[in-house]
Protein backbone atom coordinates (compact mmCIF):
# COMPACT_ATOMS: atom_id res chain seq x y z
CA UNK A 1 -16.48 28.30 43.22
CA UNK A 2 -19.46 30.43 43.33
CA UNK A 3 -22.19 30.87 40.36
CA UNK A 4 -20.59 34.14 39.37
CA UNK A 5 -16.81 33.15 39.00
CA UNK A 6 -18.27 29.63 37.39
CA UNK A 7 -19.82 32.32 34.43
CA UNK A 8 -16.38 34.22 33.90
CA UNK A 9 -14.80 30.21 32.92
CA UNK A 10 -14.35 29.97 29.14
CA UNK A 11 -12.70 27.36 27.46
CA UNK A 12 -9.43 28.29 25.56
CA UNK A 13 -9.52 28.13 21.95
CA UNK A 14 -7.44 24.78 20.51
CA UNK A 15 -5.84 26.67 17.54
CA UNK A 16 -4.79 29.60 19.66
CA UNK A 17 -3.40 27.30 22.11
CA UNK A 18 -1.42 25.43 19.64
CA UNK A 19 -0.35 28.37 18.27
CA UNK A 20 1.17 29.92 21.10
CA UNK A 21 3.29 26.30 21.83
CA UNK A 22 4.88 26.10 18.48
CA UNK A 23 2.22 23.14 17.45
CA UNK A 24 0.74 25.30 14.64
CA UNK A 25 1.93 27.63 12.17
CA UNK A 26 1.01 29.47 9.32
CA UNK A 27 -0.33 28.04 5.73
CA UNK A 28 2.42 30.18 3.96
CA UNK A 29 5.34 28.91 6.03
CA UNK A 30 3.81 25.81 6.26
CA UNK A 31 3.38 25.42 2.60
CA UNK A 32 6.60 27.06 2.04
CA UNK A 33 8.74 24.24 3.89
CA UNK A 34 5.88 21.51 2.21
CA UNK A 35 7.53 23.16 -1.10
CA UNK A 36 11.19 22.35 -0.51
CA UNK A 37 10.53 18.76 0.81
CA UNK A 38 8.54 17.92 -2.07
CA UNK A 39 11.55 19.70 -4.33
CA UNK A 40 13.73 17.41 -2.75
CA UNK A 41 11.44 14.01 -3.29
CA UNK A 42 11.38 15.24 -7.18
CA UNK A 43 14.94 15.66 -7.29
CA UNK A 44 15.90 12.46 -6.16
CA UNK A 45 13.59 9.54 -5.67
CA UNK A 46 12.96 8.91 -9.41
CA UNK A 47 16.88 7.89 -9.77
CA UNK A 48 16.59 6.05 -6.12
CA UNK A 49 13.34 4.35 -7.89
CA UNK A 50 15.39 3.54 -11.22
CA UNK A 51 18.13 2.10 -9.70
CA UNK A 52 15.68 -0.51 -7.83
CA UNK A 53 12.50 -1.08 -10.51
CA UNK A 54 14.45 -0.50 -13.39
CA UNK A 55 11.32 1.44 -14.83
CA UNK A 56 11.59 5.72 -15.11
CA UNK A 57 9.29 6.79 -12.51
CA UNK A 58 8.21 9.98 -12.16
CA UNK A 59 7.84 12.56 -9.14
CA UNK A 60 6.11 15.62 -8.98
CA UNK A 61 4.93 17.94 -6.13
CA UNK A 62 1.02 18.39 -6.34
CA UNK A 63 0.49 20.46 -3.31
CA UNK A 64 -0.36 20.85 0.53
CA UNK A 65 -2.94 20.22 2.83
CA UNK A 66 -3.27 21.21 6.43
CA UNK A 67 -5.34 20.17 9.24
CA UNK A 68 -5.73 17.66 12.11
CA UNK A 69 -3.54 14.44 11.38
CA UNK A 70 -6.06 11.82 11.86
CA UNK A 71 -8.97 13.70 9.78
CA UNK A 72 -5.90 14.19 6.50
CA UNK A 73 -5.17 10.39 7.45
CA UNK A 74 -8.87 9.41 7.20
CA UNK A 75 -8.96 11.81 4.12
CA UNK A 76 -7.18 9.15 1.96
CA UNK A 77 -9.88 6.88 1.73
CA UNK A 78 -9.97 3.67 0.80
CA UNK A 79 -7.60 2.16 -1.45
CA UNK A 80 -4.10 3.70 0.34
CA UNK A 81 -1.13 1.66 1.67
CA UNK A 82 0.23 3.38 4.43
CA UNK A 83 3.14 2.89 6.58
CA UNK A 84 3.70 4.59 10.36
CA UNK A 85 7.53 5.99 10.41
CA UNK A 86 9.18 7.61 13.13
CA UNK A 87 13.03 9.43 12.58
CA UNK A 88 15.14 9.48 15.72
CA UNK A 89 15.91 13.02 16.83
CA UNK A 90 13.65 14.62 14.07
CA UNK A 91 10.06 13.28 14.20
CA UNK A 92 8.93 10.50 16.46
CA UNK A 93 5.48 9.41 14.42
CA UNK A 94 4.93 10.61 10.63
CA UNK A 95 2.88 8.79 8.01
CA UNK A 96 3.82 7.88 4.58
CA UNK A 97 1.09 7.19 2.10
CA UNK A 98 0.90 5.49 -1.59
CA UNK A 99 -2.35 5.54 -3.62
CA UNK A 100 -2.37 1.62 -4.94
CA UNK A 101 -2.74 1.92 -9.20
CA UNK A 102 0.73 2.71 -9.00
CA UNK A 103 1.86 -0.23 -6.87
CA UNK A 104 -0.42 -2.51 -8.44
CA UNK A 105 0.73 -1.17 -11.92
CA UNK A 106 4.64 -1.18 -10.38
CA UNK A 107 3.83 -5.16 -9.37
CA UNK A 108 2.66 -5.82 -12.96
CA UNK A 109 5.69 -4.16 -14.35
CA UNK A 110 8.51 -6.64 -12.47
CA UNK A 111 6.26 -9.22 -13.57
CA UNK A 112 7.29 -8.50 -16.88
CA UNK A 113 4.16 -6.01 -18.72
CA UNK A 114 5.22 -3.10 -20.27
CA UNK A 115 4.39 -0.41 -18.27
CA UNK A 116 3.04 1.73 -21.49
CA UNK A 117 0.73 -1.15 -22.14
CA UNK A 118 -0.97 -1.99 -18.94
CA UNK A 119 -4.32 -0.16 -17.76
CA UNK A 120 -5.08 1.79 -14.89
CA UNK A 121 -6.09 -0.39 -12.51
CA UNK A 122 -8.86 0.56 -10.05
CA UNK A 123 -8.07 1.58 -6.37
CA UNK A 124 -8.59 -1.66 -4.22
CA UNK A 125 -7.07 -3.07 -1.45
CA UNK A 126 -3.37 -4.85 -2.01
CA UNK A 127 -2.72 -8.37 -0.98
CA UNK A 128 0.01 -9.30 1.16
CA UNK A 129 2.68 -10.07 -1.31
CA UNK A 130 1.48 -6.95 -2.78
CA UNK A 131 2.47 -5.34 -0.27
CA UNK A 132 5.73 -6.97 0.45
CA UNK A 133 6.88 -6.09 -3.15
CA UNK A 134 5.99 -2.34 -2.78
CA UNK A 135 7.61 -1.46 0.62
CA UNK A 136 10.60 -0.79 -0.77
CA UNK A 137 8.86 2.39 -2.30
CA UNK A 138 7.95 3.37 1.25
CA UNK A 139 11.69 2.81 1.99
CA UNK A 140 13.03 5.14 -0.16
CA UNK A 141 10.45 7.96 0.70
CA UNK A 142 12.10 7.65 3.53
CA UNK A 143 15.64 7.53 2.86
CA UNK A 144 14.77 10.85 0.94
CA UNK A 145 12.98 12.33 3.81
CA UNK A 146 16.13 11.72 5.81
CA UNK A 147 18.40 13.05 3.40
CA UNK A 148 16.24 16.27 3.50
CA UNK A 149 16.02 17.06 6.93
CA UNK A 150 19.29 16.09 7.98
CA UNK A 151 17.97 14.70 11.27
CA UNK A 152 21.13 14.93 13.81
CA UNK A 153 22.57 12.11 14.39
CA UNK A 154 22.50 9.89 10.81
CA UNK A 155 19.54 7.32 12.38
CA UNK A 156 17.69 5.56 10.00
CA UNK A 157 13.66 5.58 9.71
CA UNK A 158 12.19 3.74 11.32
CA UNK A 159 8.89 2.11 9.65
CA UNK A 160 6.05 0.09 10.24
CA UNK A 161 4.74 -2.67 7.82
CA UNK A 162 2.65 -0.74 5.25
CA UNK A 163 -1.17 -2.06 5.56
CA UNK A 164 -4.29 -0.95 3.40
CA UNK A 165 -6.09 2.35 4.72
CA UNK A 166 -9.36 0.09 5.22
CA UNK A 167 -7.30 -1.84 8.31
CA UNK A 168 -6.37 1.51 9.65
CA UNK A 169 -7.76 1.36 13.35
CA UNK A 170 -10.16 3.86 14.96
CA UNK A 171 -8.11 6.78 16.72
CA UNK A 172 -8.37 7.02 19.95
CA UNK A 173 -11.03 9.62 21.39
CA UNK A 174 -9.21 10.10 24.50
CA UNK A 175 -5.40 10.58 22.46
CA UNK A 176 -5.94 14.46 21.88
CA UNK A 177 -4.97 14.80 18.11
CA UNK A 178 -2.08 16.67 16.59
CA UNK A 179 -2.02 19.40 13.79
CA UNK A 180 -0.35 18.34 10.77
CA UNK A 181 0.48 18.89 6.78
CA UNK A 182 0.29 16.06 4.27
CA UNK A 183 2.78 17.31 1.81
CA UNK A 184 1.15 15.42 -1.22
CA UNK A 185 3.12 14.34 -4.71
CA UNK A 186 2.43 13.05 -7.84
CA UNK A 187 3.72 9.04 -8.94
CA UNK A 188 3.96 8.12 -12.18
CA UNK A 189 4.86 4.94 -14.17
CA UNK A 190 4.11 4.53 -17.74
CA UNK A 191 -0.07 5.78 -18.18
CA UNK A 192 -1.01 5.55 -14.51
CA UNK A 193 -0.16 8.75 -12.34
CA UNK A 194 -1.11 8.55 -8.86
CA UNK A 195 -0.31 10.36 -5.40
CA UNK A 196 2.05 9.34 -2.17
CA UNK A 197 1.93 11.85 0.55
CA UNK A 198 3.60 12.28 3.95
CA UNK A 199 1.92 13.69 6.55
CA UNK A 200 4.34 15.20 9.46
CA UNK A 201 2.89 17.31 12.52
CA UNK A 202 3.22 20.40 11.89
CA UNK A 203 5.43 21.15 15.59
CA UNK A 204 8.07 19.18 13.60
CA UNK A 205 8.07 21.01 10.42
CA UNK A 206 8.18 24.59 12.19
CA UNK A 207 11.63 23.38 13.40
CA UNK A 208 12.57 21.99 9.82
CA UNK A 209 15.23 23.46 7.72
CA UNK A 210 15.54 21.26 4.30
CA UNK A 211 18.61 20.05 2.62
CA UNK A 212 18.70 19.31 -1.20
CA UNK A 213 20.15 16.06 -1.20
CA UNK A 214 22.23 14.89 -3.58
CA UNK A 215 20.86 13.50 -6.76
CA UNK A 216 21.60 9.71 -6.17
CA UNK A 217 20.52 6.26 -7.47
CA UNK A 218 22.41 6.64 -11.01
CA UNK A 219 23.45 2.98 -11.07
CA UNK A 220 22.89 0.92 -13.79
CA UNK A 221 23.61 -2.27 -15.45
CA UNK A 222 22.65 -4.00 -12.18
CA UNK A 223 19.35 -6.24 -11.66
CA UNK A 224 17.00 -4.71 -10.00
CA UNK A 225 16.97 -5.50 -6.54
CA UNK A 226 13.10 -5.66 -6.78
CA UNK A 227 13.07 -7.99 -9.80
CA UNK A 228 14.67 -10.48 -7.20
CA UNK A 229 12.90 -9.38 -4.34
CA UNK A 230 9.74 -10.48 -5.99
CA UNK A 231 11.09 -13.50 -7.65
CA UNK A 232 12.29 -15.10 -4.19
CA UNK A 233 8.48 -13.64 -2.49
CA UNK A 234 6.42 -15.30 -5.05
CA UNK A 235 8.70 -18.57 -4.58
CA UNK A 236 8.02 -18.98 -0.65
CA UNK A 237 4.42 -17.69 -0.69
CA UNK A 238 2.10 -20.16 0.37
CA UNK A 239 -0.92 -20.34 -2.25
CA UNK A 240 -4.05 -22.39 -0.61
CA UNK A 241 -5.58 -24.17 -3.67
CA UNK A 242 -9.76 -24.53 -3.92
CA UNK A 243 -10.96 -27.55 -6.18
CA UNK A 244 -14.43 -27.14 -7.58
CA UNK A 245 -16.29 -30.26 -8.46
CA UNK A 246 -19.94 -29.69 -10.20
CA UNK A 247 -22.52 -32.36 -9.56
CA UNK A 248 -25.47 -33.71 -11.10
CA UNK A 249 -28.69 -30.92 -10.90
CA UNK A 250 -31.23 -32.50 -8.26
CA UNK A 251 -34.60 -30.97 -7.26
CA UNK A 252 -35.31 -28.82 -4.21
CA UNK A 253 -37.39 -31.44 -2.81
CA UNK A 254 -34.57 -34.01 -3.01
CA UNK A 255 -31.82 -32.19 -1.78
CA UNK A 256 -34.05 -30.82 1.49
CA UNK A 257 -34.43 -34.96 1.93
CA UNK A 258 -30.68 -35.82 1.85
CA UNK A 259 -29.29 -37.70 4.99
CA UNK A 260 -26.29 -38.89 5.92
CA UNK A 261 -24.68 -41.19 3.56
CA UNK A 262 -27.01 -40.38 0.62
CA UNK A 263 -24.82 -40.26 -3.44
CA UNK A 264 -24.71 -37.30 -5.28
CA UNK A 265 -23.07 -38.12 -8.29
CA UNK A 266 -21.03 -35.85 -10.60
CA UNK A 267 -21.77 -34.36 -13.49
CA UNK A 268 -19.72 -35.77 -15.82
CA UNK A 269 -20.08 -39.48 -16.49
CA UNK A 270 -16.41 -40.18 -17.82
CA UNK A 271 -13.20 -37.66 -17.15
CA UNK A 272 -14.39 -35.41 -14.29
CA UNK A 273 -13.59 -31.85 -14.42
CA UNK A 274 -12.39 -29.87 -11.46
CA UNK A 275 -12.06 -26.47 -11.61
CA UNK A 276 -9.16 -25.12 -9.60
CA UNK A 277 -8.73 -21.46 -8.33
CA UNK A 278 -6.87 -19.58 -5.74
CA UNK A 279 -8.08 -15.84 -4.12
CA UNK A 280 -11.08 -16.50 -6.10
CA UNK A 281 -9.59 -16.47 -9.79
CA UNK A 282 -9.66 -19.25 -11.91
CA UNK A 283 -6.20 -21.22 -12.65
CA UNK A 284 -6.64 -24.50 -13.82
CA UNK A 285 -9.08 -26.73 -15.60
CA UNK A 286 -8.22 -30.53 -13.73
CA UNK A 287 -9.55 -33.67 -13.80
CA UNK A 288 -10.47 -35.61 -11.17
CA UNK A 289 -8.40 -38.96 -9.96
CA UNK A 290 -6.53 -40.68 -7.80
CA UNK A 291 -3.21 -41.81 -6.68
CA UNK A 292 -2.70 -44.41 -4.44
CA UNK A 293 -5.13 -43.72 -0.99
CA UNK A 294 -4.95 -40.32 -1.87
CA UNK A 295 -7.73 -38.39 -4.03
CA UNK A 296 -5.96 -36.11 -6.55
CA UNK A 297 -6.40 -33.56 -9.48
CA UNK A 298 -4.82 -33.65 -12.50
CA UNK A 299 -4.13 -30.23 -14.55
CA UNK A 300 -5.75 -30.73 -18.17
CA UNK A 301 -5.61 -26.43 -19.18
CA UNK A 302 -4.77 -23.50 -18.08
CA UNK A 303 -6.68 -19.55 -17.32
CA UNK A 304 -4.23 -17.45 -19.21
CA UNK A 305 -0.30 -17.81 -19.47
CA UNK A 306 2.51 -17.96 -16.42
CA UNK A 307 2.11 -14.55 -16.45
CA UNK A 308 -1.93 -14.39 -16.04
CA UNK A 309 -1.22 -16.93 -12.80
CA UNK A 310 1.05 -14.98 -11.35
CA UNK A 311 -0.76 -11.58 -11.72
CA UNK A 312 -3.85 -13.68 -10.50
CA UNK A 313 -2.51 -15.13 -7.38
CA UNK A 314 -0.60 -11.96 -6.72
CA UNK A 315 -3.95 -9.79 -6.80
């Protein structure tokens, strides 16, 4: 190649490109498609969500965003649960997002707070059993996604265990990224209204034609599979315990002096207290004993009621 054909080389523009393949389309048929989805999720997830939390949840569409997936993805910020889906013979990687007051406030709920009374929590990062008791939300996001787009075949969706946005790896510079729409909806339950999104290349949703599904999940009189769900989760979760023991003050001289097999007594002369926590929040006030060869605490008070513990060790 001489200097003069070298000059005439100019790269091709990405959007055009992706334009001309089908992997980009227009804002207004875009959004127009992001419309009837998000039609469809108001429709019928707040009866799927009754039927399972036994709390009126509502829906509501809140709009459309385009762009690149992974820059809408990192757009969250911190404080999202997401899950990876894929949907045989429709899309083969789609995200499903939750902003986590909602969850946190939904956890509190099947713990047994009234909905109406509880505050909005912060955005923060959820804990695994946290997690595990709001994945059914992420399940029937996607049952109603299904529903919508009548994917051939009647496969189920396929998704990934949801994880905090902060765990989210690094995309991959050399992966070339994808353009996509987060179709973006409002989730409310008692004062706190938050946001779940899904966010589907747009390729896929050029070839989308949505179906109002039925309105389902009118069930009632039946326990919430949730309430169970969590009961059973909280039962098998392994809790590690931290025992705090305070001793008597000593100067910085003396302590920089302490060798191997040097006392430190404990604070209290008679009964000693031992303050008990797990995931850094106080549970128990204990005192110190033992049983047999085996050094032990005994629980004198609690932090709070059952339901403080719980809500503790579940945070």
């Amino acid at each position: 190649m001489n200097p003069s054909t070298a000059s005439n080389i100019y790269l091709f523009d990405k959007r055009l490109l992706a334009r001309m393949i089908g992997a980009l389309g227009d804002d207004k048929v875009i959004g127009r498609t992001a419309l009837e989805l998000g039609q469809a999720f108001g429709e019928v997830l707040p009866g799927l969500l009754k039927t399972e939390t036994g709390h009126d949840i509502t829906i509501g569409y809140a709009g459309c965003k385009t762009g690149l997936r992974d820059e809408l993805i990192a757009e969250l910020g911190d404080g999202f649960l997401i899950s990876d889906a894929s949907l045989r013979n429709w899309c083969e990687e789609f995200q499903i997002g939750c902003d986590s007051p909602v969850l946190i406030t939904l956890v509190e709920a099947l713990l047994g707070a009234e909905p109406t009374g509880i505050e909005e929590p912060e955005p923060r990062a959820l804990s695994k059993i946290e997690i595990d008791v709001a994945a059914p939300v992420f399940d029937r996001i996607a049952e109603v996604l299904r529903l919508a787009v009548n994917a051939q075949g009647g496969h189920e969706p396929v998704l990934g265990r949801p994880y905090n946005s902060e765990e989210r790896p690094q995309a991959d510079p050399a992966t070339a990224d994808v353009y996509a729409a987060s179709i973006e909806m409002t989730i409310g339950l008692g004062p706190v209204l938050s946001t779940f999104c899904v966010i589907i290349p747009q390729r896929t949703l050029l070839k989308t034609q949505i179906i109002m599904p039925g309105v389902a999940g009118q069930t009632t009189g039946v326990k919430p599979e949730w309430t169970e769900q969590l009961e059973e989760q909280v039962r098998r979760s392994a809790v590690t315990l931290e025992a705090r023991i305070r001793l008597d003050s000593l100067t910085l001289d003396t302590i920089s002096r302490l060798q191997p097999g040097d006392v430190i007594p404990f604070h209290d002369g008679q009964d000693v207290q031992v303050e008990v926590n797990a995931n850094g929040r106080e549970l128990y006030i204990c005192e110190f004993g033992r049983s047999g060869a085996k050094y032990t605490v005994r629980v004198k008070d609690t932090h709070g009621s059952e339901q403080d513990i719980l809500r503790h060790i579940m945070s």
